[in-house]
N, C-alpha and C. Protein backbone atom coordinates (compact mmCIF):
# COMPACT_ATOMS: atom_id res chain seq x y z
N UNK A 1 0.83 -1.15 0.00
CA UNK A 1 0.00 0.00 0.00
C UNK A 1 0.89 1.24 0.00
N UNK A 2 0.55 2.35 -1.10
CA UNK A 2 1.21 2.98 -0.91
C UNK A 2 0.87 4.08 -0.30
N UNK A 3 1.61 5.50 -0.11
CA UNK A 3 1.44 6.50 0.88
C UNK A 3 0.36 6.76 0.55
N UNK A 4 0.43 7.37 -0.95
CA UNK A 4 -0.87 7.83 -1.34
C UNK A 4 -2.30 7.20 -0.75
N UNK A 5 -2.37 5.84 -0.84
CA UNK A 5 -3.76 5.17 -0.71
C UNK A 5 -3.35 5.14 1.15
N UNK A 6 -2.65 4.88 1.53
CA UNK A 6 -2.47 5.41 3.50
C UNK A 6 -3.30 6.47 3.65
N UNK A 7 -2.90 7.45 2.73
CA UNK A 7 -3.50 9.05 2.94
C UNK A 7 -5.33 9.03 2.99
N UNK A 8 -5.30 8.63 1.37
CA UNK A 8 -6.80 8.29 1.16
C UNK A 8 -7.62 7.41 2.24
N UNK A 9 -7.05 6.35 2.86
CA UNK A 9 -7.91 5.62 3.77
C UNK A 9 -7.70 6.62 5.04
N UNK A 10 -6.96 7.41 5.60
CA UNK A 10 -7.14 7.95 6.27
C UNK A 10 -8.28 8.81 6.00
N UNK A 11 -7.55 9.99 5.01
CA UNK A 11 -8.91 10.94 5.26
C UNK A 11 -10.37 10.57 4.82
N UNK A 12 -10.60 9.03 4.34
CA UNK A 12 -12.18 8.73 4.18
C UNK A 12 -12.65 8.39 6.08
N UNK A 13 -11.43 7.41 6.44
CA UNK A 13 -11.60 7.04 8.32
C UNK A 13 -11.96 9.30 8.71
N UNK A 14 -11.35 9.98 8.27
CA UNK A 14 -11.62 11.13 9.17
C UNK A 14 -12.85 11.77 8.86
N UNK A 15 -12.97 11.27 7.47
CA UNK A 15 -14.31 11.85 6.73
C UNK A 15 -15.53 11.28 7.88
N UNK A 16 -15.66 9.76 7.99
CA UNK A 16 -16.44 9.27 8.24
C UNK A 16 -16.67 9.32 10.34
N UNK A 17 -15.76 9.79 10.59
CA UNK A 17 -15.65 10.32 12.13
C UNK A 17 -15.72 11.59 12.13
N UNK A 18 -16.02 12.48 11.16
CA UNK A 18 -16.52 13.36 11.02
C UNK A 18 -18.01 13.67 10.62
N UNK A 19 -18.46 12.85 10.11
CA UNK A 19 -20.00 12.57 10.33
C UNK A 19 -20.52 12.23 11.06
N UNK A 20 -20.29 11.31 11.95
CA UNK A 20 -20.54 10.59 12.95
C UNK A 20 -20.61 11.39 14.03
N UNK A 21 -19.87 12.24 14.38
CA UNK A 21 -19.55 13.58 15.22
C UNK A 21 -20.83 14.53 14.86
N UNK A 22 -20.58 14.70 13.54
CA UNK A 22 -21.68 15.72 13.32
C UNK A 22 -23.41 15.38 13.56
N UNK A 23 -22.83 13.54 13.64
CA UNK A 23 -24.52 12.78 13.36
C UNK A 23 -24.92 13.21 15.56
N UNK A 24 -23.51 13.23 16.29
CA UNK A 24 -23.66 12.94 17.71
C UNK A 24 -23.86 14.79 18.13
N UNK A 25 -23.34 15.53 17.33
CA UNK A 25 -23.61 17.00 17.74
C UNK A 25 -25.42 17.00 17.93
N UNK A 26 -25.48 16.85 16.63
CA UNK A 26 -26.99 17.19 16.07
C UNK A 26 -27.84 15.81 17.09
N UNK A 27 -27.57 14.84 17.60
CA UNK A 27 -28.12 14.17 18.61
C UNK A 27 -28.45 15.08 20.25
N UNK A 28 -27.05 15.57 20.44
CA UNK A 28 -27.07 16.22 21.39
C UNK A 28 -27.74 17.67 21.71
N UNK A 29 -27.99 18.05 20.37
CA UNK A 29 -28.34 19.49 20.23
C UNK A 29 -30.44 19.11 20.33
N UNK A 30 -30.27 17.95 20.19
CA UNK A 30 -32.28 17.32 20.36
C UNK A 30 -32.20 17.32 21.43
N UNK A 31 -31.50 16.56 22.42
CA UNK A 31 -31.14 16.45 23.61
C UNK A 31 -31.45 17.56 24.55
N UNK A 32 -30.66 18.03 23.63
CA UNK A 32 -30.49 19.76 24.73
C UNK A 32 -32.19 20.71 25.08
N UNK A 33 -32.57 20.22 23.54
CA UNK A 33 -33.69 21.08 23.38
C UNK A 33 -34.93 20.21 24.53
N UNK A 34 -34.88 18.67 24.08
CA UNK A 34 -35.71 17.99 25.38
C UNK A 34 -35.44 18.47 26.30
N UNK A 35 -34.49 18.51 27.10
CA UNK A 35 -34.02 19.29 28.64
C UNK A 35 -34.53 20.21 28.55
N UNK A 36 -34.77 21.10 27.95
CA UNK A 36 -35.06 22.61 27.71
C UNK A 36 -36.53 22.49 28.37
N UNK A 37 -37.37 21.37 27.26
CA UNK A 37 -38.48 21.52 27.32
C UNK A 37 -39.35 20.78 28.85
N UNK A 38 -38.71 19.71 29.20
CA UNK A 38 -38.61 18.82 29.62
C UNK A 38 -38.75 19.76 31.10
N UNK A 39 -37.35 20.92 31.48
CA UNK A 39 -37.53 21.97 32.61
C UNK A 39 -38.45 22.90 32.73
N UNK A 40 -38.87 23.36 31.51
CA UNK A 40 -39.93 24.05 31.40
C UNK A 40 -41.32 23.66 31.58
N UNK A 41 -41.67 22.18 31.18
CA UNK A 41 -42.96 21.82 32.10
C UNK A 41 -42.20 21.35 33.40
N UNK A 42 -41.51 21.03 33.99
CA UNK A 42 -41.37 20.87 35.82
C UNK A 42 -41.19 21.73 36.19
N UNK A 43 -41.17 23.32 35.28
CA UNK A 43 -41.53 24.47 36.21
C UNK A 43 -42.66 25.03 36.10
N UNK A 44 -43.82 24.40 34.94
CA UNK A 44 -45.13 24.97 34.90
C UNK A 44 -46.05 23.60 36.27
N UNK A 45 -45.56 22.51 36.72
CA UNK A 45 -45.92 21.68 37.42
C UNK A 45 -46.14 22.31 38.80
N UNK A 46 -44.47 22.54 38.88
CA UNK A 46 -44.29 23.21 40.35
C UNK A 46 -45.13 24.43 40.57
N UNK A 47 -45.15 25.33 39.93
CA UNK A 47 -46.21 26.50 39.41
C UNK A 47 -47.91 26.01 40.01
N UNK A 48 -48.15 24.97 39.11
CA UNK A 48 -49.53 24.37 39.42
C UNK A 48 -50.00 23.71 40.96
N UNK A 49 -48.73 22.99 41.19
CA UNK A 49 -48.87 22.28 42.51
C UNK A 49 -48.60 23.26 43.39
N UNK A 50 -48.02 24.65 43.40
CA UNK A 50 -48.13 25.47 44.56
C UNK A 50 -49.98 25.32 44.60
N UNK A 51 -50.34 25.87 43.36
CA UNK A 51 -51.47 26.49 43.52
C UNK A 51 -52.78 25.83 43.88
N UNK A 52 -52.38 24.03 43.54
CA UNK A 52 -53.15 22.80 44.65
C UNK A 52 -52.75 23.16 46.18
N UNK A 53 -51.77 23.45 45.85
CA UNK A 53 -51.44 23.21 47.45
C UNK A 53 -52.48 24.57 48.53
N UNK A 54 -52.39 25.56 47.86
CA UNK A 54 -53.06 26.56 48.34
C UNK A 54 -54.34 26.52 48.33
N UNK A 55 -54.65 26.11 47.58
CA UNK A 55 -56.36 25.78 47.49
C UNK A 55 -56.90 24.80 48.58
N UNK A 56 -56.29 23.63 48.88
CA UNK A 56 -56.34 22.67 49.32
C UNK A 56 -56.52 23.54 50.74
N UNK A 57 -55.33 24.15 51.29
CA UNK A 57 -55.24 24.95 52.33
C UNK A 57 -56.54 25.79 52.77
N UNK A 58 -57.03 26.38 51.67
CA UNK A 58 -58.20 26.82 51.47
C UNK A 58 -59.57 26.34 51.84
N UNK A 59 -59.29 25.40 51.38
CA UNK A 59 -60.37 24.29 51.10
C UNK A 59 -60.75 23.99 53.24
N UNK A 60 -59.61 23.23 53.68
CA UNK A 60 -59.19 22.67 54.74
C UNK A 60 -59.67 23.99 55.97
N UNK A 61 -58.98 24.84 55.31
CA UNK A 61 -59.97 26.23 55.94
C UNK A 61 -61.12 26.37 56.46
N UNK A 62 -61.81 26.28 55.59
CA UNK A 62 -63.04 26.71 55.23
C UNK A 62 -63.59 25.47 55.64
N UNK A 63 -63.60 24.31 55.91
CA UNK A 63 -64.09 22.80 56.39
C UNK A 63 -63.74 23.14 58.34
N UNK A 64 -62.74 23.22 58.17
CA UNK A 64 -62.64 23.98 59.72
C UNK A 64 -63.25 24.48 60.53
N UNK A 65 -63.61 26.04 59.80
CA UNK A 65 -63.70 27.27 60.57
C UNK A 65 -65.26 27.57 60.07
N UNK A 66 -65.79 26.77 59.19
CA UNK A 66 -67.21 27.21 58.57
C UNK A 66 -67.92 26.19 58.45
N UNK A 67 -68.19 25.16 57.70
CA UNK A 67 -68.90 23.75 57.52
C UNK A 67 -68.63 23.30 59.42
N UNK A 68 -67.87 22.94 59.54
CA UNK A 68 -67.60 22.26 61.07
C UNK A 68 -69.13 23.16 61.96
N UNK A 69 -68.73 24.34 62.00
CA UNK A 69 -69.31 25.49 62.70
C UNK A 69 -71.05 25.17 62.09
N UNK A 70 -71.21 25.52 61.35
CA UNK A 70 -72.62 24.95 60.42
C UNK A 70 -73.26 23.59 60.95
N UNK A 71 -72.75 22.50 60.74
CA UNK A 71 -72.94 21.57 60.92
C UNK A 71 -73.62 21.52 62.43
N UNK A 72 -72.60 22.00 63.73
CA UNK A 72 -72.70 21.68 64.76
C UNK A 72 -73.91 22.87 64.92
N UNK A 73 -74.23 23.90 64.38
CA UNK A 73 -75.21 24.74 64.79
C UNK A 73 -76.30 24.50 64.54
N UNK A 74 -76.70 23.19 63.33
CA UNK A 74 -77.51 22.31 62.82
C UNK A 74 -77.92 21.37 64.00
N UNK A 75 -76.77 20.77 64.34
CA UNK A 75 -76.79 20.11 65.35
C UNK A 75 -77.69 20.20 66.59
N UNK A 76 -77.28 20.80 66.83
CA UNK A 76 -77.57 22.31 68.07
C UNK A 76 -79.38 22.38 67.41
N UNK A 77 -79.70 22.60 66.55
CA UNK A 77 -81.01 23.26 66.65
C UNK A 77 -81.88 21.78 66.27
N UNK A 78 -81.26 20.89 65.74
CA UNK A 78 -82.10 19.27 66.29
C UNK A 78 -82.39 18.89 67.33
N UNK A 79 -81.33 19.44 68.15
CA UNK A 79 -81.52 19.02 69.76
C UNK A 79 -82.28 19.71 70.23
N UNK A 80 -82.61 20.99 70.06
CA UNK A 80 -83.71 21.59 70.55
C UNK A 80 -84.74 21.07 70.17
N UNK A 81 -85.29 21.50 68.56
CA UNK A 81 -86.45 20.44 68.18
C UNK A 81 -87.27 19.47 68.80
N UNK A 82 -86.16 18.40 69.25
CA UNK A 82 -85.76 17.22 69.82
C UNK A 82 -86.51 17.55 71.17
N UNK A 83 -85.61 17.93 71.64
CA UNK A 83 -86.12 18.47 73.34
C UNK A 83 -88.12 19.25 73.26
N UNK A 84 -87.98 19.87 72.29
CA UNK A 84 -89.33 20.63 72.17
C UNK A 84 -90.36 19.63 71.98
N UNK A 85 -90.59 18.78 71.03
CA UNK A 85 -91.16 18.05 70.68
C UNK A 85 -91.77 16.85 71.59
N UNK A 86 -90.28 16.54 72.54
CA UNK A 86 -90.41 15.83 73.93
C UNK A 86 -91.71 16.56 74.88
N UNK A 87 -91.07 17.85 74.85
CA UNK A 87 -91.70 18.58 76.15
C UNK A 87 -93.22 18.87 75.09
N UNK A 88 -93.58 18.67 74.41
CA UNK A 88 -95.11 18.98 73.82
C UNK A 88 -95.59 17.68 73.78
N UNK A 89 -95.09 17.07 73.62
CA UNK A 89 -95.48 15.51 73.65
C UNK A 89 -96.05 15.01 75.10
N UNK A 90 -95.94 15.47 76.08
CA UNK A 90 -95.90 15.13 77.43
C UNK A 90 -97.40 15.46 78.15
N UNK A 91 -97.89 16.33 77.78
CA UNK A 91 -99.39 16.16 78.39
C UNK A 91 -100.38 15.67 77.28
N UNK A 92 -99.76 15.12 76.25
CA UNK A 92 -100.52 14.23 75.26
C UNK A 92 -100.36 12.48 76.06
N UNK A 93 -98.98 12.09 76.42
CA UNK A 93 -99.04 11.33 77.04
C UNK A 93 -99.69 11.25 78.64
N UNK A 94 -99.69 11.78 79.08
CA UNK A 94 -100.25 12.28 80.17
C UNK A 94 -102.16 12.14 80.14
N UNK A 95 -102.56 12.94 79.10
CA UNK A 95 -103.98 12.65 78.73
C UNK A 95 -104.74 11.31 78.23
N UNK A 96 -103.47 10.26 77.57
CA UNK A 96 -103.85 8.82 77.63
C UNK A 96 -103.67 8.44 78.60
N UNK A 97 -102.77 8.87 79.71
CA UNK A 97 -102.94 7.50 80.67
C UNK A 97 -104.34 8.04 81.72
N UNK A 98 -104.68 9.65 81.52
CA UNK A 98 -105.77 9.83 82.45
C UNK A 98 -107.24 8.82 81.61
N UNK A 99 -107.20 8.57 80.24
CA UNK A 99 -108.07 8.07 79.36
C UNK A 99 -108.09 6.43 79.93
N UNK A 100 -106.96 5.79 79.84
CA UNK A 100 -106.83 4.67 80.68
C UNK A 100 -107.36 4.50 81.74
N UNK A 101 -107.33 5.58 82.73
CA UNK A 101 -107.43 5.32 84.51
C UNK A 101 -108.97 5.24 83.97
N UNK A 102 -109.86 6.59 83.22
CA UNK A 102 -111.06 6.77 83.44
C UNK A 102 -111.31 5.26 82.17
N UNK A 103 -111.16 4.71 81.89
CA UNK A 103 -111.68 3.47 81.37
C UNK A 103 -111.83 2.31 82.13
N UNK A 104 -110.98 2.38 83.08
CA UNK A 104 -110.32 1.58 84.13
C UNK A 104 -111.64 1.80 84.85
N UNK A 105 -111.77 2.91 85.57
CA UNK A 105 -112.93 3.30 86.25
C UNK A 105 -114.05 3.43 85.83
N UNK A 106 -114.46 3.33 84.85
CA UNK A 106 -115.73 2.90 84.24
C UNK A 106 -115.95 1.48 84.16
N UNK A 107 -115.13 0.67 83.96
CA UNK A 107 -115.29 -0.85 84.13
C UNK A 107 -115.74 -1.12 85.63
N UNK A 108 -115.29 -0.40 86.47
CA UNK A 108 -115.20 -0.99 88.00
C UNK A 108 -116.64 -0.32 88.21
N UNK A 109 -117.20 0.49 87.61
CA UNK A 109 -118.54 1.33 87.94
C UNK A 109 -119.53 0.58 87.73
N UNK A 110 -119.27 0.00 86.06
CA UNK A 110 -120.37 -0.62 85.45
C UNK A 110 -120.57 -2.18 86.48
N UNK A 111 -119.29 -2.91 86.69
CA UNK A 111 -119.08 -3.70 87.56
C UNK A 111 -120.08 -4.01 89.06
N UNK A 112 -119.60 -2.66 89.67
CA UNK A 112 -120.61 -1.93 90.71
C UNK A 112 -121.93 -2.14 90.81
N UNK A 113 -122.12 -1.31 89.66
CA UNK A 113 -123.93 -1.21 89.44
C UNK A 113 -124.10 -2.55 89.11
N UNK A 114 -123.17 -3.60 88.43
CA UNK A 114 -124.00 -5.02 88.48
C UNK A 114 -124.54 -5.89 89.31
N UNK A 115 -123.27 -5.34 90.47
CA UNK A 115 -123.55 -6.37 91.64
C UNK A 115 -124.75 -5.52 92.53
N UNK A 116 -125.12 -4.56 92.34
CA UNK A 116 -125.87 -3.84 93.20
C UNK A 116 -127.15 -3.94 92.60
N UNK A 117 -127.64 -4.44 91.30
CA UNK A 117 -128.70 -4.59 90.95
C UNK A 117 -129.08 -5.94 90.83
């Protein structure tokens, strides 16, 4: 082999590691741009998840300091109801058992007058 064709197989070997380079630039330069993009939504994420996070806070708030409060004031006015309804109820019960006694005592009357006639 002579110099000449040494030369030639070289510079086709440099030709062709020179593409290859250029094929790994232009790989890396996609690369680069994914990263790019890739940081730019995990900073529109982080962005978003503050703003769960605050809401949530919000949310947790307001379940706290308002619904809780609601609820139990709901609460609160069943038990009255509750209690009212008891206490009105009570000379209704009261008026059956006087209905009882006077049934009671009408049996023992009619009873009475049987044996007496």
């Amino acid at each position: 082999m002579t110099d000449s064709e040494k030369l030639d197989l070289l510079l086709e070997k440099v030709g062709i590691m020179e593409n290859k380079v250029d094929t790994m630039e232009a790989k890396i330069d996609t690369m680069e741009t994914k990263m790019d993009t890739m940081e730019a939504k995990m900073d529109t994420m982080e962005t978003e998840l503050k703003t769960v996070k605050t809401d949530v806070k919000s949310v947790k708030l307001t379940l706290e300091n308002e619904i809780r409060m609601n609820i139990q004031r709901v609460a609160e006015g069943h038990l009255d109801l509750s209690r009212n309804l008891h206490d009105a109820m009570k000379p209704s019960n009261e008026v059956e058992m006087l209905a009882i006694k006077v049934r009671m005592l009408e049996t023992d009357v009619k009873e009475l007058k049987a044996k007496l006639a």
